[in-house]
PDB file of N, CA and C in Angstrom:
ATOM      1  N   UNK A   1      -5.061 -19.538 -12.414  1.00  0.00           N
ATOM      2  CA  UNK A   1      -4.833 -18.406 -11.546  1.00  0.00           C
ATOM      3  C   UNK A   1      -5.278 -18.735 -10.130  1.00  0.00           C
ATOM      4  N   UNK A   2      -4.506 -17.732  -9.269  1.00  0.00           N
ATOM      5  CA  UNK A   2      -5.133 -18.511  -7.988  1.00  0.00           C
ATOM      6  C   UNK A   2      -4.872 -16.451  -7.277  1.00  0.00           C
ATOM      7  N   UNK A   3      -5.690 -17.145  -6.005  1.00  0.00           N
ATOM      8  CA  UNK A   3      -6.620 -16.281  -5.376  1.00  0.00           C
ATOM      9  C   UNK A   3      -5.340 -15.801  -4.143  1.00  0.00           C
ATOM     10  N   UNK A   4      -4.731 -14.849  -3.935  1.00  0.00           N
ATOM     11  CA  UNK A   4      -3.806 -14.107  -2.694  1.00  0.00           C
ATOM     12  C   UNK A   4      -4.035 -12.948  -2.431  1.00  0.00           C
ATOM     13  N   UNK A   5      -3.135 -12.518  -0.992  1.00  0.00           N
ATOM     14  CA  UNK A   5      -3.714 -11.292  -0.301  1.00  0.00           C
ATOM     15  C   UNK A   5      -1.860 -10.708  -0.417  1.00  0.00           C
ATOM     16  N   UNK A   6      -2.082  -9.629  -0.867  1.00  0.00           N
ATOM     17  CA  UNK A   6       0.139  -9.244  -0.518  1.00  0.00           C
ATOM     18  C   UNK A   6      -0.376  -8.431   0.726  1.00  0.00           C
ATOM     19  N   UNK A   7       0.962  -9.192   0.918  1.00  0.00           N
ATOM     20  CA  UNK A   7       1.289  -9.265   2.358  1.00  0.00           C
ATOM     21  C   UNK A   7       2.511  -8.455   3.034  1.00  0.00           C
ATOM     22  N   UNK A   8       3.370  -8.095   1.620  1.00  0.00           N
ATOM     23  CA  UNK A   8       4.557  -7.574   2.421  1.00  0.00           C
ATOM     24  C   UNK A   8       4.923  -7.119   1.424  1.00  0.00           C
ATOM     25  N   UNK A   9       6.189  -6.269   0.860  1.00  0.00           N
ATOM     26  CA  UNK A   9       7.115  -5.943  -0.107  1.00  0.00           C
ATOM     27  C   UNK A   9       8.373  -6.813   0.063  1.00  0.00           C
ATOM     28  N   UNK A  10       9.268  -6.910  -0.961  1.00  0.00           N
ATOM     29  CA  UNK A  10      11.000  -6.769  -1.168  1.00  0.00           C
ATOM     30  C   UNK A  10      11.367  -6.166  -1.811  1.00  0.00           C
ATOM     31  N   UNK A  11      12.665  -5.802  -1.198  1.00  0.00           N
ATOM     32  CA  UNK A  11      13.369  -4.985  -1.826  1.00  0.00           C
ATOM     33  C   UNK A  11      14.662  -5.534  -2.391  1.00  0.00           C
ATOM     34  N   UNK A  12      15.072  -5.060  -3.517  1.00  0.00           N
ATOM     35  CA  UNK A  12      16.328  -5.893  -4.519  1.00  0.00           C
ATOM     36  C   UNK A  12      16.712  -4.364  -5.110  1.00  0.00           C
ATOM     37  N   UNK A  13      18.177  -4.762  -4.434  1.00  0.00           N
ATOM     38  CA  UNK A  13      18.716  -3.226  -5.229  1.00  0.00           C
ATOM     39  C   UNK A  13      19.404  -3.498  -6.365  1.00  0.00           C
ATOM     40  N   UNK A  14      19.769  -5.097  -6.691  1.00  0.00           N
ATOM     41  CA  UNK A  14      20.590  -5.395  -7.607  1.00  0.00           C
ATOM     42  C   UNK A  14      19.409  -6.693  -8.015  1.00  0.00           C
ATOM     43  N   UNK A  15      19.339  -6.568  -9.683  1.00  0.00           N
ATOM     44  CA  UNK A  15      18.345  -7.460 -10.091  1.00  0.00           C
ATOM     45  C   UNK A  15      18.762  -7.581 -11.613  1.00  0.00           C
ATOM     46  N   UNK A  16      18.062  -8.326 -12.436  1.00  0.00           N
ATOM     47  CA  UNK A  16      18.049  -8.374 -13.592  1.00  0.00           C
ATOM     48  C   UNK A  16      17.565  -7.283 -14.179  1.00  0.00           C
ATOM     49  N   UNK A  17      18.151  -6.986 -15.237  1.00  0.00           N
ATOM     50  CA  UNK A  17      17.880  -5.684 -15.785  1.00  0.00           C
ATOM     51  C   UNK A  17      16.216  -5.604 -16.336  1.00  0.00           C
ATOM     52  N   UNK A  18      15.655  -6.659 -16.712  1.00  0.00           N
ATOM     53  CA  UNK A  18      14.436  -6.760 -17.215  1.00  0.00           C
ATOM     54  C   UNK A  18      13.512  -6.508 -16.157  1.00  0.00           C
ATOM     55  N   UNK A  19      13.802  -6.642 -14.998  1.00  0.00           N
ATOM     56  CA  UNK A  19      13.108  -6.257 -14.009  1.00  0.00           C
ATOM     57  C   UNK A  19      13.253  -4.472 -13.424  1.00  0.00           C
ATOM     58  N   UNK A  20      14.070  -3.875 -13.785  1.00  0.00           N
ATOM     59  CA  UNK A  20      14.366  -2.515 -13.410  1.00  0.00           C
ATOM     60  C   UNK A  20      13.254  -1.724 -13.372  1.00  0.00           C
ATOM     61  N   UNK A  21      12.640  -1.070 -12.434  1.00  0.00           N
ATOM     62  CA  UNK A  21      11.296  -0.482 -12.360  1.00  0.00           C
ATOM     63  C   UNK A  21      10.435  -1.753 -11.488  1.00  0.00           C
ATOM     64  N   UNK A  22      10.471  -2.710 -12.148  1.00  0.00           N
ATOM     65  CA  UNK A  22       8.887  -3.434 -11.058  1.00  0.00           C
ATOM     66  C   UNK A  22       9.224  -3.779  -9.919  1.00  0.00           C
ATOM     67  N   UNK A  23       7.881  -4.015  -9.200  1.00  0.00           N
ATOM     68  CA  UNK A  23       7.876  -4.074  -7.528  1.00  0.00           C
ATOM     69  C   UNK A  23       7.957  -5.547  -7.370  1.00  0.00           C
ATOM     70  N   UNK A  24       8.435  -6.277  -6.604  1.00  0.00           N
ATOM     71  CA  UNK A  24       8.595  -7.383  -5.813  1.00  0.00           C
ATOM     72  C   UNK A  24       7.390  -7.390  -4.469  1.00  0.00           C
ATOM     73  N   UNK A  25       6.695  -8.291  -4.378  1.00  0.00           N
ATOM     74  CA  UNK A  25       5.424  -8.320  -3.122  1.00  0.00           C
ATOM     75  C   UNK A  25       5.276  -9.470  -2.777  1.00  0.00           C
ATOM     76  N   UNK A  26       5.263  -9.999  -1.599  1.00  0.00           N
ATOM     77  CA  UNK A  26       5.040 -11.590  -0.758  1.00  0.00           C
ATOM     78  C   UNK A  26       3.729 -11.521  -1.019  1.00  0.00           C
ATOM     79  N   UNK A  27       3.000 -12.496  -1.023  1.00  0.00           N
ATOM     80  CA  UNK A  27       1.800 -13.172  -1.730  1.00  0.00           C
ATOM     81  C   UNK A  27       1.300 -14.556  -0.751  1.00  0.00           C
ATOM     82  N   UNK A  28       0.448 -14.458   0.125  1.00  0.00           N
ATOM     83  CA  UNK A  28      -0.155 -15.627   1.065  1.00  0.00           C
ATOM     84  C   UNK A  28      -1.289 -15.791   0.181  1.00  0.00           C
ATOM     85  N   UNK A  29      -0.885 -17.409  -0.549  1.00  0.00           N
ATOM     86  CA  UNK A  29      -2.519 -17.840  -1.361  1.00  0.00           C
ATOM     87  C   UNK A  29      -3.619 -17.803  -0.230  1.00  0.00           C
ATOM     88  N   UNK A  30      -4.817 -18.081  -1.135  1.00  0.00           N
ATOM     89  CA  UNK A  30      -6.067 -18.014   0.039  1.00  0.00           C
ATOM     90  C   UNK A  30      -6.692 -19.191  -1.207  1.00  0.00           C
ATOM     91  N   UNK A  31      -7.559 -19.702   0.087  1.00  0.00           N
ATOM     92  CA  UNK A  31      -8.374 -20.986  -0.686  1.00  0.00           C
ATOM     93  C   UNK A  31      -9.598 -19.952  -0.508  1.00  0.00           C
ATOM     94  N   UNK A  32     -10.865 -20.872  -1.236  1.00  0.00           N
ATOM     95  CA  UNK A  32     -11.985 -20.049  -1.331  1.00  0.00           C
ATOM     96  C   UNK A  32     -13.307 -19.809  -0.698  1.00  0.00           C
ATOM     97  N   UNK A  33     -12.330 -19.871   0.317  1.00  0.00           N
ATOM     98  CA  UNK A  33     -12.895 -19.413   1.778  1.00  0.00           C
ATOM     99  C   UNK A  33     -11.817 -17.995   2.461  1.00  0.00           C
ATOM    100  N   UNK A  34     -11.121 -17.656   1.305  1.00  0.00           N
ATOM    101  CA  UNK A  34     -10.148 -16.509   1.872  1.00  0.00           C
ATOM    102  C   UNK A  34      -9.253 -16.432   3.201  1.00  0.00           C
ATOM    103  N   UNK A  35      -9.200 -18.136   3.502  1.00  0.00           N
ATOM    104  CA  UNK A  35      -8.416 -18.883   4.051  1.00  0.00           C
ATOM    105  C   UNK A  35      -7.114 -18.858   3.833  1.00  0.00           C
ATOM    106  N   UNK A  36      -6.056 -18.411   4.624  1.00  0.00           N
ATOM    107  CA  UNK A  36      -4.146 -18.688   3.731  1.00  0.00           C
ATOM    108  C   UNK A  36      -4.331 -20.018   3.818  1.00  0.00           C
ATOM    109  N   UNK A  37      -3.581 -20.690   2.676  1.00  0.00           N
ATOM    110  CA  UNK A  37      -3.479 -21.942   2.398  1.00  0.00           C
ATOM    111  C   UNK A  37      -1.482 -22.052   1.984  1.00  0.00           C
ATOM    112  N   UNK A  38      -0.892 -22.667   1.898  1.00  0.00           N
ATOM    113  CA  UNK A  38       0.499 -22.852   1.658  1.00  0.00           C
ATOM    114  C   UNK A  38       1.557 -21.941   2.060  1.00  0.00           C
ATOM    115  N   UNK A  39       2.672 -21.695   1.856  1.00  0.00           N
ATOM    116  CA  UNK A  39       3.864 -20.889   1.707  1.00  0.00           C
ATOM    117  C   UNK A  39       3.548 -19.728   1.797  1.00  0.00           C
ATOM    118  N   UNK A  40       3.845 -18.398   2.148  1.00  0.00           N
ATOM    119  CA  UNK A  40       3.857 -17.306   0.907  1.00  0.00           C
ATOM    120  C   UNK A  40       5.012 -17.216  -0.002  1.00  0.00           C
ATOM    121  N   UNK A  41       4.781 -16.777  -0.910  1.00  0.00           N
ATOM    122  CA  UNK A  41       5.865 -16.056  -2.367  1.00  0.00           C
ATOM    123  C   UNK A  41       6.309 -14.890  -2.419  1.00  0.00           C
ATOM    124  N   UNK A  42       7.211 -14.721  -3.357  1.00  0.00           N
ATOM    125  CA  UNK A  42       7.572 -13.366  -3.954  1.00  0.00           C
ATOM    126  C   UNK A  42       6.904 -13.637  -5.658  1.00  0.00           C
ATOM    127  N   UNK A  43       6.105 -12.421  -5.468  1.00  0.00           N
ATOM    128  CA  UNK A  43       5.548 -12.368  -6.619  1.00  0.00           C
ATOM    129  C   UNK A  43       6.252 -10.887  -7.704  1.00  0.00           C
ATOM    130  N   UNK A  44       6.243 -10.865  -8.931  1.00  0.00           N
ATOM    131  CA  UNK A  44       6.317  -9.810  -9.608  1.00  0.00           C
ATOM    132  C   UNK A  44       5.363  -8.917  -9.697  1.00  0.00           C
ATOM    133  N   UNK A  45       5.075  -7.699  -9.439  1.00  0.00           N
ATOM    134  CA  UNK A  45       3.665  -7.577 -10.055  1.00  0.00           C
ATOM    135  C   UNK A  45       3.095  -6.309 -11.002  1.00  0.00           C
ATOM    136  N   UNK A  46       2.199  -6.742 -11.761  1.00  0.00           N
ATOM    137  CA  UNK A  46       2.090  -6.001 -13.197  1.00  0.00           C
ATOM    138  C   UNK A  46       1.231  -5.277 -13.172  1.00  0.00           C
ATOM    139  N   UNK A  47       0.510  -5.236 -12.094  1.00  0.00           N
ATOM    140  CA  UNK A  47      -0.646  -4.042 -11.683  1.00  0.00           C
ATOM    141  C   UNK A  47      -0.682  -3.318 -10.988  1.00  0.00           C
ATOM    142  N   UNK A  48       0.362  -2.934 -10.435  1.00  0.00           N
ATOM    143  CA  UNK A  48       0.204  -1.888  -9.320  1.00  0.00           C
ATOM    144  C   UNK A  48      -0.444  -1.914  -8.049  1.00  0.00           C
ATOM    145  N   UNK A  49      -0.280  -3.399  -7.540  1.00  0.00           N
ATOM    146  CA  UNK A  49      -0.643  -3.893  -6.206  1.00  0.00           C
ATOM    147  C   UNK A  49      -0.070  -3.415  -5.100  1.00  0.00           C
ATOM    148  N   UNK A  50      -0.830  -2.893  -4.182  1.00  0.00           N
ATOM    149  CA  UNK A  50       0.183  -3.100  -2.983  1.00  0.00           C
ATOM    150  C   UNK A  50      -0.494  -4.010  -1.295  1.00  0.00           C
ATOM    151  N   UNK A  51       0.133  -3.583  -0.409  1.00  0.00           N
ATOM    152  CA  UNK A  51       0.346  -4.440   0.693  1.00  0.00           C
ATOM    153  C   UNK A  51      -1.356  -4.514   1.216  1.00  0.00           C
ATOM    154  N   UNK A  52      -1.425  -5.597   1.685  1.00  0.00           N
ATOM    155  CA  UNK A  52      -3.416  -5.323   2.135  1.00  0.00           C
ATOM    156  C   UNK A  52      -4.499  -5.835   1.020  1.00  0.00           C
ATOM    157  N   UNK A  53      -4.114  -5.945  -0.526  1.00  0.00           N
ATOM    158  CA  UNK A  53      -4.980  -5.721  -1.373  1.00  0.00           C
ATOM    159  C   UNK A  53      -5.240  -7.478  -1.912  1.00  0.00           C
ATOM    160  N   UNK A  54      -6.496  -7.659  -2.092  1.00  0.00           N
ATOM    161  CA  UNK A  54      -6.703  -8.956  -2.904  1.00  0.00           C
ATOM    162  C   UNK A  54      -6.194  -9.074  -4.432  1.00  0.00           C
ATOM    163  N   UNK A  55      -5.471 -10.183  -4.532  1.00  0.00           N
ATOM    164  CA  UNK A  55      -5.154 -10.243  -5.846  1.00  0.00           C
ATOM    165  C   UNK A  55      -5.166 -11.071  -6.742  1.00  0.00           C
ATOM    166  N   UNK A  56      -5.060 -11.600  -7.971  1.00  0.00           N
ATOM    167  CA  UNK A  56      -4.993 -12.677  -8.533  1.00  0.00           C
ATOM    168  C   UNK A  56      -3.346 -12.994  -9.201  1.00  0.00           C
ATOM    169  N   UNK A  57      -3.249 -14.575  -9.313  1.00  0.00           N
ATOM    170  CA  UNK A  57      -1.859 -14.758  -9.664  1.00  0.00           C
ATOM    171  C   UNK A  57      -1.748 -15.616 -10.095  1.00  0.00           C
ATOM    172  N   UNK A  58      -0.782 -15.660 -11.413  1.00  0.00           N
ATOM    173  CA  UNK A  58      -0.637 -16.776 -12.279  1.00  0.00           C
ATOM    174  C   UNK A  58       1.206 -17.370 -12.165  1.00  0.00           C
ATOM    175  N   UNK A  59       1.476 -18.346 -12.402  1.00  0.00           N
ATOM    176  CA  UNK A  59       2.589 -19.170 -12.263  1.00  0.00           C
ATOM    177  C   UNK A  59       3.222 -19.693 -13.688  1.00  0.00           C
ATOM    178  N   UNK A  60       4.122 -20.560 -13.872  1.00  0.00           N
ATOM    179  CA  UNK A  60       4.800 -20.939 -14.623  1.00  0.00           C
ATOM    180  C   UNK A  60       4.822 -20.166 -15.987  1.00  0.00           C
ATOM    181  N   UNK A  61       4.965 -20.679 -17.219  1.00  0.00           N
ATOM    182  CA  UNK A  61       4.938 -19.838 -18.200  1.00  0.00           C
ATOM    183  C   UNK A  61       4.382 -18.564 -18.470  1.00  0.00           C
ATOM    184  N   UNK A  62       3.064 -18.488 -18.169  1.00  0.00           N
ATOM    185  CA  UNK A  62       2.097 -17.657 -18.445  1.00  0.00           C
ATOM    186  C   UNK A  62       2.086 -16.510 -17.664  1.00  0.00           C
ATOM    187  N   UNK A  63       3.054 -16.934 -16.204  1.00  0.00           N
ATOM    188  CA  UNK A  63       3.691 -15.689 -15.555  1.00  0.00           C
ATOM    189  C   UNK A  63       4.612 -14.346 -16.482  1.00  0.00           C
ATOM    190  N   UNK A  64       4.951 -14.762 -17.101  1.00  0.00           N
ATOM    191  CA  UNK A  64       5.844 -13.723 -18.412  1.00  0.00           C
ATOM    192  C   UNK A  64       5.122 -13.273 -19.354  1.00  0.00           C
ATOM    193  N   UNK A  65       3.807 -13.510 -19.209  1.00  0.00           N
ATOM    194  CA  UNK A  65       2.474 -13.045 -20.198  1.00  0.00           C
ATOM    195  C   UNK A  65       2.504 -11.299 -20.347  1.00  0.00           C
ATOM    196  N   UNK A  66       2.607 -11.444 -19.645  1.00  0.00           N
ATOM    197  CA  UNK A  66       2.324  -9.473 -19.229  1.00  0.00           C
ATOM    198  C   UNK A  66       3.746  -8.501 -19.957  1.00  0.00           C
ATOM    199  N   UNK A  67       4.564  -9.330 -19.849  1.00  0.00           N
ATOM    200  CA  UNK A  67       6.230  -8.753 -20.285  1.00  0.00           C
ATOM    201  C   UNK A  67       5.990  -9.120 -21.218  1.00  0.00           C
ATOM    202  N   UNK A  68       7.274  -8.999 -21.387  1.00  0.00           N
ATOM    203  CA  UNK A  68       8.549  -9.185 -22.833  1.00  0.00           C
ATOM    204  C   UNK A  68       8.672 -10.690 -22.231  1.00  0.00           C
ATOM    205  N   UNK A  69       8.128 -11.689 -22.685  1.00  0.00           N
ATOM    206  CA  UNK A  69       8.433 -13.392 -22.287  1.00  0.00           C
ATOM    207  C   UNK A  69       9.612 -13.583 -22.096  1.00  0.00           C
ATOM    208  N   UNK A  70      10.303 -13.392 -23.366  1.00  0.00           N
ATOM    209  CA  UNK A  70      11.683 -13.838 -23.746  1.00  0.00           C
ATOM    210  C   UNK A  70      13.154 -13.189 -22.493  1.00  0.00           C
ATOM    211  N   UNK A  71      12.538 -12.216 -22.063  1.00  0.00           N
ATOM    212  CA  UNK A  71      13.478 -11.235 -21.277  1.00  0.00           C
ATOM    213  C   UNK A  71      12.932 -11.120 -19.871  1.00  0.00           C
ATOM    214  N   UNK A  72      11.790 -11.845 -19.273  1.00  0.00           N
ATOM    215  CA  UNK A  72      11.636 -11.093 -18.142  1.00  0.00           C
ATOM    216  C   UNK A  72      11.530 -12.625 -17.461  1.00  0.00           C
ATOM    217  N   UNK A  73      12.131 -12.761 -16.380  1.00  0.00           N
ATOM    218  CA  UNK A  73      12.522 -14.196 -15.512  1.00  0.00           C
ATOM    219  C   UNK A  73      11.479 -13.933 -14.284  1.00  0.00           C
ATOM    220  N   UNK A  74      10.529 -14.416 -14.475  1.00  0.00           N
ATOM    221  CA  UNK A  74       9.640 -14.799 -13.658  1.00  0.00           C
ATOM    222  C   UNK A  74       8.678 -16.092 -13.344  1.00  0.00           C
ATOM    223  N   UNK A  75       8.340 -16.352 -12.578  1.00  0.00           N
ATOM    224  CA  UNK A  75       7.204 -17.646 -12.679  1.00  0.00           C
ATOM    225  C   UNK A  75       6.191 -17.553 -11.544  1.00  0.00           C
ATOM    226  N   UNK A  76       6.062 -16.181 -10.783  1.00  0.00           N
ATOM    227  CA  UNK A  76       5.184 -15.396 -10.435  1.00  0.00           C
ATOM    228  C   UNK A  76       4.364 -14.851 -10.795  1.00  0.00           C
ATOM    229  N   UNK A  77       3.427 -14.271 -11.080  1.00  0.00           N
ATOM    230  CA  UNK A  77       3.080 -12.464 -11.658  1.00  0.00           C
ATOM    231  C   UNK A  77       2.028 -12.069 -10.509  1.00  0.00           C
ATOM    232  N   UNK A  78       1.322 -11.078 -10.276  1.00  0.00           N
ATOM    233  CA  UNK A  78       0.177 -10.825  -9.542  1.00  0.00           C
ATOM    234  C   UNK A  78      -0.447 -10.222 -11.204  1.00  0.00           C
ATOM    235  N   UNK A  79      -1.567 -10.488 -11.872  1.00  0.00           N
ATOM    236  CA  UNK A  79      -2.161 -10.272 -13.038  1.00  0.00           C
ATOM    237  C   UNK A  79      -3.189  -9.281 -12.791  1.00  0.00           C
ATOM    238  N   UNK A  80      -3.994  -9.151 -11.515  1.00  0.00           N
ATOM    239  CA  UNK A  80      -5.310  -8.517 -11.398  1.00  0.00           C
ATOM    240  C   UNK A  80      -5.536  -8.072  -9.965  1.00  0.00           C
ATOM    241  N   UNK A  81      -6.554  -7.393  -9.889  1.00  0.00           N
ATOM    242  CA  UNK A  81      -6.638  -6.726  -8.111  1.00  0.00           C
ATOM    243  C   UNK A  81      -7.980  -7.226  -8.469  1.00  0.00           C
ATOM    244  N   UNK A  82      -8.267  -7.556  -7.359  1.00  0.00           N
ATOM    245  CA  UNK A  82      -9.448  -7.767  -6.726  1.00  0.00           C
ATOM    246  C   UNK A  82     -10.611  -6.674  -6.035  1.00  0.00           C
ATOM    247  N   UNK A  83     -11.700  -6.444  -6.410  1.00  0.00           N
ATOM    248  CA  UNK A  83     -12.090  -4.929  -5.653  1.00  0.00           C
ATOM    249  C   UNK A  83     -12.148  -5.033  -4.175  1.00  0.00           C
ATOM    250  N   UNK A  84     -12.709  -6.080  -3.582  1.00  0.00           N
ATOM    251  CA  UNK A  84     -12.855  -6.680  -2.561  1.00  0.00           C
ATOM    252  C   UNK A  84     -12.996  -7.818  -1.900  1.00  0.00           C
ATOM    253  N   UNK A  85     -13.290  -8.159  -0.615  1.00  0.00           N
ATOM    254  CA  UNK A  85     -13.658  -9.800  -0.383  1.00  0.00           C
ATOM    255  C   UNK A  85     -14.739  -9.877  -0.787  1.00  0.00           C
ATOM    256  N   UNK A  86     -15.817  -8.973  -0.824  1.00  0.00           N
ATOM    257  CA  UNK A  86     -17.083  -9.130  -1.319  1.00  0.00           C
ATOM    258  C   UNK A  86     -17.174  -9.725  -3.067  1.00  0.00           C
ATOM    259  N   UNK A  87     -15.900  -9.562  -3.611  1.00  0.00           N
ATOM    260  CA  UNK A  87     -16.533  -9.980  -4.948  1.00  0.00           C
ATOM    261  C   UNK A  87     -16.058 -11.522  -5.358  1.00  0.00           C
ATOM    262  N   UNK A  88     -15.235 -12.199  -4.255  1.00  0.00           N
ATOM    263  CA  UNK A  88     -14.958 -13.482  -4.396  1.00  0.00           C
ATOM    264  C   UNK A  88     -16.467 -14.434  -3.890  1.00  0.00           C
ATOM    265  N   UNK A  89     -16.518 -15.161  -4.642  1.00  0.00           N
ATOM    266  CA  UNK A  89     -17.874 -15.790  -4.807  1.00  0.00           C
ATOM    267  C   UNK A  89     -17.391 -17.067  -4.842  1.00  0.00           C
ATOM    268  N   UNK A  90     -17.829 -18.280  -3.806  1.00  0.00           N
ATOM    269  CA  UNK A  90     -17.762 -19.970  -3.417  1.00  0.00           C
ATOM    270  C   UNK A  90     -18.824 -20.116  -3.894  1.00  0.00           C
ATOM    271  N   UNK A  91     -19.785 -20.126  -4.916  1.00  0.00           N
ATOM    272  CA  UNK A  91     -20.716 -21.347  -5.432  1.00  0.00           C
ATOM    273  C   UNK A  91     -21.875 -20.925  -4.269  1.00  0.00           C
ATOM    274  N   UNK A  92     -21.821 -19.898  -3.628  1.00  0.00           N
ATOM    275  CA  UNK A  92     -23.227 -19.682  -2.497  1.00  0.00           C
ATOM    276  C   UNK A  92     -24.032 -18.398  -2.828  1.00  0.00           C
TER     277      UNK A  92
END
């Protein structure tokens, strides 16, 4: 899992049906210094995240953890919210 801040929404008026109902959210990783580090993404997300909020996020297979595996086309997810920056902890 890795450590991001959403950053934005999308919007898809036409999608896979397995997706009907969930939100689409851009995702800037942060290293652990809450640093952006790479790209941002479009993430799926299964918690009810929105724009501003710390989050956690998992990739490849284990992204479809939360669904129906077999039916839901993702390799995103946002899995968890974060309460704050205060609760990310570097080893100090």
């Amino acid at each position: 899992m890795q450590i991001a801040r959403v950053i934005g929404n999308v919007v898809s008026t036409v999608k896979n049906v397995s997706l009907e109902g969930r939100k689409f959210l851009i995702v800037q990783t942060l290293d652990a210094d809450l640093k952006a580090k790479g790209s941002p993404m479009v993430a799926l997300d299964a918690v009810g995240a929105g724009v501003g909020e710390l989050v956690f996020w998992c990739r490849g297979k284990e992204a479809s953890f939360p669904f129906k595996r077999d039916e839901t086309p993702t390799d995103c997810t946002i899995v968890g919210i974060i309460d704050s920056d205060a609760h990310v902890f570097n080893g100090r």
